[in-house]
C-alpha atoms as a PDB file:
ATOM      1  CA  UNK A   1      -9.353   9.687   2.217  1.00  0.00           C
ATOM      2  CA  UNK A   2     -12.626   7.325   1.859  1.00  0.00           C
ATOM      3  CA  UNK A   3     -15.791   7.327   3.777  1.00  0.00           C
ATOM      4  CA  UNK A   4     -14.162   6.938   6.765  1.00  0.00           C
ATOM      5  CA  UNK A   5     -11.461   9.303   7.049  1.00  0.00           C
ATOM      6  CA  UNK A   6      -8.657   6.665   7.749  1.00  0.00           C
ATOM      7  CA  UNK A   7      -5.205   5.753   5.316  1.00  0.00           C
ATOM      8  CA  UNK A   8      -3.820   2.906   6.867  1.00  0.00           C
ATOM      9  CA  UNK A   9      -0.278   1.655   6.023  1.00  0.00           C
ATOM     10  CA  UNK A  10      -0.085  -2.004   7.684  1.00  0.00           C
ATOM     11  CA  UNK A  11       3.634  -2.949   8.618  1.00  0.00           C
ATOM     12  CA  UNK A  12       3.564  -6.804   8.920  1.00  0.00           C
ATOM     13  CA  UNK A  13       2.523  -9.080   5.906  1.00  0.00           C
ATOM     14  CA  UNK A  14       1.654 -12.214   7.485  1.00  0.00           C
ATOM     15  CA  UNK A  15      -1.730 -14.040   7.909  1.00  0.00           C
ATOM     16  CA  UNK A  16      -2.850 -11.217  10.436  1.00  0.00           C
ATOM     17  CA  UNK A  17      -1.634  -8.405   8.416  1.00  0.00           C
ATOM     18  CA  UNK A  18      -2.754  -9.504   4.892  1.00  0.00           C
ATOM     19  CA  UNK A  19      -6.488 -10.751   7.005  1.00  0.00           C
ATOM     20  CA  UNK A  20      -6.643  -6.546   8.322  1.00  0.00           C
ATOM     21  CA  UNK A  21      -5.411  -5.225   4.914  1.00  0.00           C
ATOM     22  CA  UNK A  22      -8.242  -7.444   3.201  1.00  0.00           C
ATOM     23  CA  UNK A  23     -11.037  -6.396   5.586  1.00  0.00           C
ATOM     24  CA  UNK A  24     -10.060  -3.077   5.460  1.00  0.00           C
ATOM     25  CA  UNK A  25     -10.362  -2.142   1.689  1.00  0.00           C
ATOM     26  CA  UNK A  26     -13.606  -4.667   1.514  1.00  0.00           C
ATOM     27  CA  UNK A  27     -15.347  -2.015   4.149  1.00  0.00           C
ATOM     28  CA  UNK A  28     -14.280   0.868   2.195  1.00  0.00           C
ATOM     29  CA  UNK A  29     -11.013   2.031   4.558  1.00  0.00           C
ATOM     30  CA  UNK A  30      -8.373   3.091   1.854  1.00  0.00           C
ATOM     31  CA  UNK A  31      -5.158   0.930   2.794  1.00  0.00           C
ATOM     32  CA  UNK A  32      -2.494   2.775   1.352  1.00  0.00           C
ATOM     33  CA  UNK A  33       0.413  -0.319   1.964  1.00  0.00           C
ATOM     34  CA  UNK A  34       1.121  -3.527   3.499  1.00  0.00           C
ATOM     35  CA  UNK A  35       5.144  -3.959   3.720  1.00  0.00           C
ATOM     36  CA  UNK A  36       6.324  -6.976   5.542  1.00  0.00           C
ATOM     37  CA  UNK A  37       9.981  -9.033   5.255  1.00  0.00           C
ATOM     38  CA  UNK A  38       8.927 -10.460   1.375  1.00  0.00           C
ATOM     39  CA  UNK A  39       7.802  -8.475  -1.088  1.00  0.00           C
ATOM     40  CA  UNK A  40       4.510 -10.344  -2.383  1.00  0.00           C
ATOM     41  CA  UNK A  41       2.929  -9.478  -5.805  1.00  0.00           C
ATOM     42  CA  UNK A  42      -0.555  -9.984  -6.343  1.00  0.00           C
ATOM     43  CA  UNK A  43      -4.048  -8.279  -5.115  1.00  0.00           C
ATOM     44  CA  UNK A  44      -2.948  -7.635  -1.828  1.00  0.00           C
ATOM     45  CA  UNK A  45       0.386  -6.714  -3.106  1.00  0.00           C
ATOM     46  CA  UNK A  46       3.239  -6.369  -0.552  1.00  0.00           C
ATOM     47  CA  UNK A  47       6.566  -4.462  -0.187  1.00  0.00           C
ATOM     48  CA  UNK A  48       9.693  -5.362   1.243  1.00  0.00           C
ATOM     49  CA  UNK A  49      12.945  -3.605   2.588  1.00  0.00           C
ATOM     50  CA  UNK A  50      13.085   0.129   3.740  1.00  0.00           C
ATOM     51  CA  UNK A  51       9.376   1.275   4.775  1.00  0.00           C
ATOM     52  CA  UNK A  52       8.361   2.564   1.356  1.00  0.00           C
ATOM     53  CA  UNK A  53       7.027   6.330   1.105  1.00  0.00           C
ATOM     54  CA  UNK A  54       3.246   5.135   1.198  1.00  0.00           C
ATOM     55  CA  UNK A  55       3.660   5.306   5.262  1.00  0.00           C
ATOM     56  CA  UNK A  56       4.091   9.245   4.937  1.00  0.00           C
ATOM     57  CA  UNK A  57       0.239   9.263   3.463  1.00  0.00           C
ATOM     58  CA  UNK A  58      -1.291   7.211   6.016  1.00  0.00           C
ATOM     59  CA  UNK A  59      -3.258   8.445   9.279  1.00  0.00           C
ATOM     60  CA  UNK A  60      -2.840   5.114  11.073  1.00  0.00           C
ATOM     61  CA  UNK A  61      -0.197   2.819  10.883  1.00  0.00           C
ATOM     62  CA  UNK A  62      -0.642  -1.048  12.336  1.00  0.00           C
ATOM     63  CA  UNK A  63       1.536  -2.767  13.171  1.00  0.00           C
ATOM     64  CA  UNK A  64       0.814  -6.219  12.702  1.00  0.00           C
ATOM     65  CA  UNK A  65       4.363  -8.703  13.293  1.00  0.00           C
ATOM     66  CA  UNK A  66       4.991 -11.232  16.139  1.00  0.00           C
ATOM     67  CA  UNK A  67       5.299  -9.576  19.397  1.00  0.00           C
ATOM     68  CA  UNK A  68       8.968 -10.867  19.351  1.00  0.00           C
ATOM     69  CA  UNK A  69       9.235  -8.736  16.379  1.00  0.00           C
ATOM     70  CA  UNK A  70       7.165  -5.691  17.706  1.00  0.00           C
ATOM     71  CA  UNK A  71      10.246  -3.748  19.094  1.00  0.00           C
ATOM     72  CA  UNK A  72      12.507  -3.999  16.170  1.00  0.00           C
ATOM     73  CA  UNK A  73       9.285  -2.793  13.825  1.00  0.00           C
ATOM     74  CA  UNK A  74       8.251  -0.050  15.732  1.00  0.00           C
ATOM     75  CA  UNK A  75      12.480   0.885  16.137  1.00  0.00           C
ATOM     76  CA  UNK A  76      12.222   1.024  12.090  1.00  0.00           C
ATOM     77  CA  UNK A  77       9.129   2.858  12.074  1.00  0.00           C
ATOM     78  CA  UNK A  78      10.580   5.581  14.314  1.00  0.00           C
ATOM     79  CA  UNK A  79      13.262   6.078  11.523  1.00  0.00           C
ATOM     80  CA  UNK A  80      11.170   5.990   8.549  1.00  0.00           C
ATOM     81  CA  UNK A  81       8.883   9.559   7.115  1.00  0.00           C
ATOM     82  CA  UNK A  82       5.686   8.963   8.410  1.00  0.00           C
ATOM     83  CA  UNK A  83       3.172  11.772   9.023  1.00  0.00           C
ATOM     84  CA  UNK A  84       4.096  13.605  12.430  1.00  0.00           C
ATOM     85  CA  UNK A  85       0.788  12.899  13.925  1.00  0.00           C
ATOM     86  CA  UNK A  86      -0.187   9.710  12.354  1.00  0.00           C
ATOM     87  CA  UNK A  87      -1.376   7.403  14.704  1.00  0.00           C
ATOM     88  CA  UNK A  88      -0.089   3.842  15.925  1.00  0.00           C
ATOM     89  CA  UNK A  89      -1.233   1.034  16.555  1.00  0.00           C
ATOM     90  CA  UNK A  90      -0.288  -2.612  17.086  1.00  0.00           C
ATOM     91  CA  UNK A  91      -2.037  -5.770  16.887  1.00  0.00           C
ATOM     92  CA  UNK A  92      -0.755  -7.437  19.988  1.00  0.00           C
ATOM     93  CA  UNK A  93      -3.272  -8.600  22.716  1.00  0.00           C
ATOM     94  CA  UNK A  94      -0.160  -8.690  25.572  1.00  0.00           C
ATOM     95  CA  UNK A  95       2.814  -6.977  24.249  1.00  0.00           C
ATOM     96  CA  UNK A  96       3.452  -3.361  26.042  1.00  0.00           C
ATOM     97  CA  UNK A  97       6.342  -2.583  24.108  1.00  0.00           C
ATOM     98  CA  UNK A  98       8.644   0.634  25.386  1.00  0.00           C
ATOM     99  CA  UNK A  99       8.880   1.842  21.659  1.00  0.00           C
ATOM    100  CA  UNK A 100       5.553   3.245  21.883  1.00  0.00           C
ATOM    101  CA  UNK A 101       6.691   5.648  24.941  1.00  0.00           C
ATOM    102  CA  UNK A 102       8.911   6.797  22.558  1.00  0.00           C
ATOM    103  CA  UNK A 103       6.555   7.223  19.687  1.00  0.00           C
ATOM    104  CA  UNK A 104       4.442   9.039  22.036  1.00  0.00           C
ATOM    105  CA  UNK A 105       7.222  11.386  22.871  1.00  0.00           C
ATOM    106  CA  UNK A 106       7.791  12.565  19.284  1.00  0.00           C
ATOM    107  CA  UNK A 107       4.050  13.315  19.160  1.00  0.00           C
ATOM    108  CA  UNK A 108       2.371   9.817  17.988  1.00  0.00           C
ATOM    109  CA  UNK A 109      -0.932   8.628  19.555  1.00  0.00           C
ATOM    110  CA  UNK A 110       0.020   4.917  19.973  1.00  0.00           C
ATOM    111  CA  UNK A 111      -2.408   2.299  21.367  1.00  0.00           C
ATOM    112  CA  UNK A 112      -3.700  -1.640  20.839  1.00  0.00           C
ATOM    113  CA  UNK A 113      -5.784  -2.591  18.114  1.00  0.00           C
ATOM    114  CA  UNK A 114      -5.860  -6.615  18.991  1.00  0.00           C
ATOM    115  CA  UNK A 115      -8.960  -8.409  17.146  1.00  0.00           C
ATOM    116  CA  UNK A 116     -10.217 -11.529  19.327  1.00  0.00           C
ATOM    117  CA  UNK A 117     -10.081 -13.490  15.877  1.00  0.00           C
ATOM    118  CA  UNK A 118      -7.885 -16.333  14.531  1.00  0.00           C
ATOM    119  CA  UNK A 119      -5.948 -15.079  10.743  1.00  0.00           C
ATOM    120  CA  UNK A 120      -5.483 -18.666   9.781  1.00  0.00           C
ATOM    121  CA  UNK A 121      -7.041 -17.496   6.274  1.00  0.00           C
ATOM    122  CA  UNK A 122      -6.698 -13.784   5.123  1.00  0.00           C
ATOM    123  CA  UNK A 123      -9.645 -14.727   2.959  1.00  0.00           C
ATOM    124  CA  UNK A 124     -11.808 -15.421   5.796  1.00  0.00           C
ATOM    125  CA  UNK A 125     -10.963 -12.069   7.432  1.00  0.00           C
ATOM    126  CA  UNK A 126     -13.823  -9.864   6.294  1.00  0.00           C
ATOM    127  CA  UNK A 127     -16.568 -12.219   7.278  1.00  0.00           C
ATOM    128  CA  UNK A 128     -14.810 -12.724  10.804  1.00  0.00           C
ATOM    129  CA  UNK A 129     -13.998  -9.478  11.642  1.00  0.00           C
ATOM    130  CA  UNK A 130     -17.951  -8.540  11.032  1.00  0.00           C
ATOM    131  CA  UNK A 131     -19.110  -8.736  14.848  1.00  0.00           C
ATOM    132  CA  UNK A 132     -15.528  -9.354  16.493  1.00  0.00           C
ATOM    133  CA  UNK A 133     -14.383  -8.047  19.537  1.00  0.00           C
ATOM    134  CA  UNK A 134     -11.421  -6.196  19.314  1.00  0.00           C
ATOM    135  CA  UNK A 135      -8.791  -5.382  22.597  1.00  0.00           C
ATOM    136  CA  UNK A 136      -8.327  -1.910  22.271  1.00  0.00           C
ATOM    137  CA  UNK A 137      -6.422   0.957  24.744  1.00  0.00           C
ATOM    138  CA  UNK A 138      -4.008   3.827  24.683  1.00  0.00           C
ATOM    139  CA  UNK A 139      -4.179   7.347  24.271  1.00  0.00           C
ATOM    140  CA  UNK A 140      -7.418   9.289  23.621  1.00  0.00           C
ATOM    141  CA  UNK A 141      -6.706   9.578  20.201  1.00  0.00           C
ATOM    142  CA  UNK A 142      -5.162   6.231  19.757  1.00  0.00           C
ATOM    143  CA  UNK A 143      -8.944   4.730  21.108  1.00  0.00           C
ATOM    144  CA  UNK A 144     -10.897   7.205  18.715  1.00  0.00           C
ATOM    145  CA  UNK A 145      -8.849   5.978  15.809  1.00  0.00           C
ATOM    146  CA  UNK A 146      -9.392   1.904  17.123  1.00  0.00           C
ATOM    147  CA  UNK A 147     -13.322   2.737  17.415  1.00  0.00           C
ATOM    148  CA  UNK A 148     -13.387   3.908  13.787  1.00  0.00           C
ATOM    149  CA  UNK A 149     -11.427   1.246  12.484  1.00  0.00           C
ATOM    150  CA  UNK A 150     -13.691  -1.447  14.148  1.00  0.00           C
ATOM    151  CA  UNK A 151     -16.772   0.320  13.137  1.00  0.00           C
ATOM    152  CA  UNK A 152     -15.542   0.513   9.722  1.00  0.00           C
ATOM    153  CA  UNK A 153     -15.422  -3.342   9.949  1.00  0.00           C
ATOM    154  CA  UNK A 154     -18.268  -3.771  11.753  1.00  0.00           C
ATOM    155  CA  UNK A 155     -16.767  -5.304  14.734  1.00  0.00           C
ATOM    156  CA  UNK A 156     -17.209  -4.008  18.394  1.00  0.00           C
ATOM    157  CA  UNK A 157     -14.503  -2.663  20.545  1.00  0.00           C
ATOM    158  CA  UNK A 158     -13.830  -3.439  24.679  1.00  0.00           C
ATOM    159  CA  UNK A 159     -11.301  -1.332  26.019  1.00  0.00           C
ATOM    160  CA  UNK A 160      -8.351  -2.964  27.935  1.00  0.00           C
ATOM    161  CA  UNK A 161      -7.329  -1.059  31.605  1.00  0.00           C
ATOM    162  CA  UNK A 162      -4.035  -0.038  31.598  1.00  0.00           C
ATOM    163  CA  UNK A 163      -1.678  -2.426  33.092  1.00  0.00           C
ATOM    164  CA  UNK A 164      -4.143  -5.386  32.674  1.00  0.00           C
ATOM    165  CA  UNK A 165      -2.937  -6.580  29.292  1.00  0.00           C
ATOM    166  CA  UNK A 166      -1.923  -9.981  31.045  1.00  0.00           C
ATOM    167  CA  UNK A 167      -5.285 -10.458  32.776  1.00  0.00           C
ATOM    168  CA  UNK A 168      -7.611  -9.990  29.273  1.00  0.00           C
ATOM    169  CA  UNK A 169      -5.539 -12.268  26.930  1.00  0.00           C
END
């Protein structure tokens, strides 16, 4: 684990996902995968298919795909080996999807981790994510994980109430 205690395994490889992965490793958070639809080689390289063993290794797993995609991923994440405890998280800033209840049931903090930043350019991630906001909420140890995270990057964390997801985005 590095400084910070946290392997994350991102699951989504678009602008957002590939922004987080970026910002992550540049603040010294080992990522330990980024698997989206298309496999992508290069620096921020990218798998594709079944969720690749990587996920068992990681403490947090985002979750970073459309929120018309968010059930289906977290459905697939549910059947893949990932550590019994690991934390989840997703990126969405109004999505409550059901699949976390059932995450939580099989013993998986699961919470929001929604950064109040555009991911036009993953390049331009680090340097926005320095001083963000970020949405966060969900279980206890869901929020302790977000907190890190967003310290880690050097943003600053407001917590969402529960059931007011529609109001704040």
């Amino acid at each position: 684990m590095t400084e910070h205690g946290e392997r994350v395994f991102i699951l989504g490889a678009g602008r957002a996902g590939q922004g987080l992965a970026r910002a992550l490793r540049a603040s010294a958070v080992e990522v330990v995968g980024v698997h989206g639809r298309h496999a992508l080689p290069g620096a921020e390289a990218v798998t594709a298919g079944l969720i690749p063993p990587p996920v068992s290794r990681a403490t947090i797993v985002l979750v970073t795909v459309r929120d018309a995609q968010l059930g289906a991923a977290l459905r697939e994440l549910a059947c893949s080996s990932f550590a019994p405890t690991c934390v989840v998280l997703h990126a969405s800033g109004g999505a409550s999807p059901p699949e976390l209840d059932e995450l939580r049931a099989s013993g998986h903090p699961a919470g929001t981790f929604h950064p109040l930043v555009p991911f036009v350019d993953p390049s331009l991630a680090t340097e926005r994510l320095r001083s963000a906001w970020i949405g966060i909420d969900g279980d206890a140890p869901a929020l302790r994980a977000s907190r890190r995270l967003a310290a880690a990057l050097g943003a600053r964390t407001i917590e969402i109430p529960k059931g007011e997801k529609a109001r704040y985005h």
